[in-house]
C-alpha atoms as a PDB file:
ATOM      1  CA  UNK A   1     106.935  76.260-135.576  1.00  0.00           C
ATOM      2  CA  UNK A   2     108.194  74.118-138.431  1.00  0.00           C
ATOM      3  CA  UNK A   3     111.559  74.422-139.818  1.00  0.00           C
ATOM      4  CA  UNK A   4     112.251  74.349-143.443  1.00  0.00           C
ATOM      5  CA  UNK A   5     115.221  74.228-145.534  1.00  0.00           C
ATOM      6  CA  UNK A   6     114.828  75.781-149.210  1.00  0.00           C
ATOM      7  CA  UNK A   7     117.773  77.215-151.382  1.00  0.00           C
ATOM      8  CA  UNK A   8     117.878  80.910-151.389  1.00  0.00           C
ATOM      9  CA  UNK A   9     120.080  83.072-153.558  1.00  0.00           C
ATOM     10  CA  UNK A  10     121.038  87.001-152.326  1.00  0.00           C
ATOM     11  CA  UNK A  11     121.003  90.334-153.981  1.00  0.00           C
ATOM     12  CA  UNK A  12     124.089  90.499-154.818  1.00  0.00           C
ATOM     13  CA  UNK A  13     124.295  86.869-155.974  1.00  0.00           C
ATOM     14  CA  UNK A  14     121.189  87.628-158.287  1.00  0.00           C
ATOM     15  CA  UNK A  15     122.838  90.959-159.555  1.00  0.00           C
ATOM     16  CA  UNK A  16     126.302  89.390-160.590  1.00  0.00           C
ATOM     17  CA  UNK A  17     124.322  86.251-162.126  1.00  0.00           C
ATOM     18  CA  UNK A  18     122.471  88.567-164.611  1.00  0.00           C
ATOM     19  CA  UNK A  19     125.368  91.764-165.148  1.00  0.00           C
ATOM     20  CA  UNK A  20     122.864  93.948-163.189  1.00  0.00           C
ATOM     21  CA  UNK A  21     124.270  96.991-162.146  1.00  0.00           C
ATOM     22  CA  UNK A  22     121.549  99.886-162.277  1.00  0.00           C
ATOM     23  CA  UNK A  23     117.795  99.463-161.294  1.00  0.00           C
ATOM     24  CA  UNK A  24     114.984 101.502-162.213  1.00  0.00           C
ATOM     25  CA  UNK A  25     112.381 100.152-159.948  1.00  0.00           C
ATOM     26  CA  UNK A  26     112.825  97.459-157.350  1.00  0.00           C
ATOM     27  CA  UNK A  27     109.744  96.516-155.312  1.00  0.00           C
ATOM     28  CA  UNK A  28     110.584  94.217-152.494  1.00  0.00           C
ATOM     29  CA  UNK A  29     107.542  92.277-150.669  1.00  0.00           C
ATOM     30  CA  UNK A  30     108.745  89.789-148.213  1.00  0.00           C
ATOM     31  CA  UNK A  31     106.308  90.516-145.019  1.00  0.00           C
ATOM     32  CA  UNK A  32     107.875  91.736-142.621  1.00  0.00           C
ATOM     33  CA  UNK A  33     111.460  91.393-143.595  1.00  0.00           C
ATOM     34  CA  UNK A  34     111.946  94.082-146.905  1.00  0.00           C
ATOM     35  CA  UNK A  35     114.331  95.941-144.351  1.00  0.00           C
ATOM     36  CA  UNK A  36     116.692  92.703-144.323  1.00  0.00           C
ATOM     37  CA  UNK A  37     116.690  92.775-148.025  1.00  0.00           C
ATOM     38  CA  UNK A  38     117.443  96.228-147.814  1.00  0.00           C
ATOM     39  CA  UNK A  39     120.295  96.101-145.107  1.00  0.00           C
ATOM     40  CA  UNK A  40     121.981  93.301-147.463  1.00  0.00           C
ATOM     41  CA  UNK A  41     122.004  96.027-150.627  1.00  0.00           C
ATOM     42  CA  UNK A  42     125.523  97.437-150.849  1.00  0.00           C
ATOM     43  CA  UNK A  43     123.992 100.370-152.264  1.00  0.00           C
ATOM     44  CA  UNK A  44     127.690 101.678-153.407  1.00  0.00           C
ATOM     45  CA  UNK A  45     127.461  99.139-155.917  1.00  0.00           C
ATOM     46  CA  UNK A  46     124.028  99.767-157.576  1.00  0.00           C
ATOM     47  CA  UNK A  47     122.464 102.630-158.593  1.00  0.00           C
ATOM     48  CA  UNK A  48     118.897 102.076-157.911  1.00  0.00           C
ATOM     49  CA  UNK A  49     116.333 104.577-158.764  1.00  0.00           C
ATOM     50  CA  UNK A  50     113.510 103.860-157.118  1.00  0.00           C
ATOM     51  CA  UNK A  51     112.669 101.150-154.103  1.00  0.00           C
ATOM     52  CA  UNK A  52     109.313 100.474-152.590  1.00  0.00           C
ATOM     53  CA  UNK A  53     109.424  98.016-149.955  1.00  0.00           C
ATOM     54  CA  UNK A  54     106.326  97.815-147.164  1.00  0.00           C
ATOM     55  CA  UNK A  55     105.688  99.862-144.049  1.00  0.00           C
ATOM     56  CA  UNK A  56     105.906  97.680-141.283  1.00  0.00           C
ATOM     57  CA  UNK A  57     106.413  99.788-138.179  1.00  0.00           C
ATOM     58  CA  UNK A  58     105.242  96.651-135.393  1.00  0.00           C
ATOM     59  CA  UNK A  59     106.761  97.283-132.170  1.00  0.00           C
ATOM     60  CA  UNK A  60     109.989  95.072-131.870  1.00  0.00           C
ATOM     61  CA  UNK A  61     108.001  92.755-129.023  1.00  0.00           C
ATOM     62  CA  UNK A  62     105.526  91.274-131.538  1.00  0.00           C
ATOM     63  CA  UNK A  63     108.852  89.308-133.145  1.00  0.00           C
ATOM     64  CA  UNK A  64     109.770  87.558-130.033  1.00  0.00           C
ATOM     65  CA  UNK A  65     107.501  84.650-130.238  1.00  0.00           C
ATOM     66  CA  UNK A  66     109.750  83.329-133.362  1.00  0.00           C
ATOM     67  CA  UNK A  67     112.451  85.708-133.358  1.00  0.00           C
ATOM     68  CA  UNK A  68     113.243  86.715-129.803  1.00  0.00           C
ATOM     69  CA  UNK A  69     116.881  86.802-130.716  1.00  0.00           C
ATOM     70  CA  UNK A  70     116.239  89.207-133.285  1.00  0.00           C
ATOM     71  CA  UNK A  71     113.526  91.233-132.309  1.00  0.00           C
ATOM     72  CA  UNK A  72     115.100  93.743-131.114  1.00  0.00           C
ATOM     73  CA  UNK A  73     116.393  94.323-134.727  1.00  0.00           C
ATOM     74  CA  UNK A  74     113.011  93.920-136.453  1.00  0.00           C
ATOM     75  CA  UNK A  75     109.908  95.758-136.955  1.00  0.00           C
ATOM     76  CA  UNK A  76     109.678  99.864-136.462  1.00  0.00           C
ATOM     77  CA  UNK A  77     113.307  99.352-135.041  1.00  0.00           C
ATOM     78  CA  UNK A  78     114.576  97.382-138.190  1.00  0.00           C
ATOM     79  CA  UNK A  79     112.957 100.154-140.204  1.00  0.00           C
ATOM     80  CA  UNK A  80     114.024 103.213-138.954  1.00  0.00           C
ATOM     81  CA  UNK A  81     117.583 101.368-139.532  1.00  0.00           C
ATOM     82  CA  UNK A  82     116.866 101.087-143.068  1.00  0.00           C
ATOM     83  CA  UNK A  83     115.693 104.382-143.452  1.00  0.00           C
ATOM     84  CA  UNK A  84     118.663 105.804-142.328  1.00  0.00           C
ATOM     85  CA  UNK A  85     120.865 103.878-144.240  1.00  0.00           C
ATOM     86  CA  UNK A  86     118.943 104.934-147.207  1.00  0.00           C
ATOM     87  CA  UNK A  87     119.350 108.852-146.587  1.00  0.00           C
ATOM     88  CA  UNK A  88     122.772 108.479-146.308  1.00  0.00           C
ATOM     89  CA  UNK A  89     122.871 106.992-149.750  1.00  0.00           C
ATOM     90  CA  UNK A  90     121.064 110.121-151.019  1.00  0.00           C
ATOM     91  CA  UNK A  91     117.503 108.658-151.119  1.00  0.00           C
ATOM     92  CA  UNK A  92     114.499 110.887-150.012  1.00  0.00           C
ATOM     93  CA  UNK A  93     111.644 108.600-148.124  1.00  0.00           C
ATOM     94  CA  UNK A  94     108.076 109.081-149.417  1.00  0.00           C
ATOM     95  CA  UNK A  95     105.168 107.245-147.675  1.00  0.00           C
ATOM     96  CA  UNK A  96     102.247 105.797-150.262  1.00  0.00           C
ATOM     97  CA  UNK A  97      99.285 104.066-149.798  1.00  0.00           C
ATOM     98  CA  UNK A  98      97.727 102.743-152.596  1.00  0.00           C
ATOM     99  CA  UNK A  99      95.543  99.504-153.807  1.00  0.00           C
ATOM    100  CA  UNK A 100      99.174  98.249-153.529  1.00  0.00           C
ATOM    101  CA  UNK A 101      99.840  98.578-149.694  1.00  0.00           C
ATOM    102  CA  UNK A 102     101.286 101.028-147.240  1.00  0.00           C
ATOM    103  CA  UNK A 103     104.788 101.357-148.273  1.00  0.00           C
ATOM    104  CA  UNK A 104     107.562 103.375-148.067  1.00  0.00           C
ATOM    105  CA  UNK A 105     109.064 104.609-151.585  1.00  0.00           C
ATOM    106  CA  UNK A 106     112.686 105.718-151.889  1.00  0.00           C
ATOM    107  CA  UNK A 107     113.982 107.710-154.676  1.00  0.00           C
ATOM    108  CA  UNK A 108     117.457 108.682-155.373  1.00  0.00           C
ATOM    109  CA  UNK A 109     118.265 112.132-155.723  1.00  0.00           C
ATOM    110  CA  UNK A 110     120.770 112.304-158.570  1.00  0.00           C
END
């Protein structure tokens, strides 16, 4: 494995950069690690409509070759985390499969 240090800005970072409050549609595609993204969304703060992020239900063991530390925390287990947190935040969880991908969609009920 190579290591490699870029710059990264967060959510939140993004969101107070631009005055972005509300969110129609947020599609987040970062293999393997949408439910990250997710878990770092105070989702108190923002009212976002709708979020698609992929459907990546891998056992936790096929992370422990470069995340062992973590694994435990990604994949199906990382997900179902996610999932949760979303429901509680009033979101219903839709499955789709389309030319896009096989992702999870999450709508708010208002």
């Amino acid at each position: 494995m190579v290591k490699i240090t870029t710059k990264s800005i967060t959510f939140d970072e993004t969101c107070r950069l631009h005055n972005i409050t509300t969110i129609q549609y947020l599609q987040i595609d970062t293999e393997g690690f949408d439910s990250e993204i997710i878990k770092m969304i105070d989702l108190s703060k923002y009212t976002i409509t709708n979020i698609r992020f992929e459907k990546w239900n891998f056992n936790p063991e096929c992370f422990t070759k470069h995340n062992n530390d973590l694994s435990n925390e990604l994949g199906m287990n990382c997900v179902n985390s996610v999932i949760n947190k979303l429901k509680m935040h009033s979101y219903s969880i839709n499955e789709i499969n389309d030319s896009d991908g096989n992702d999870y969609v999450a709508v708010l009920n208002q």
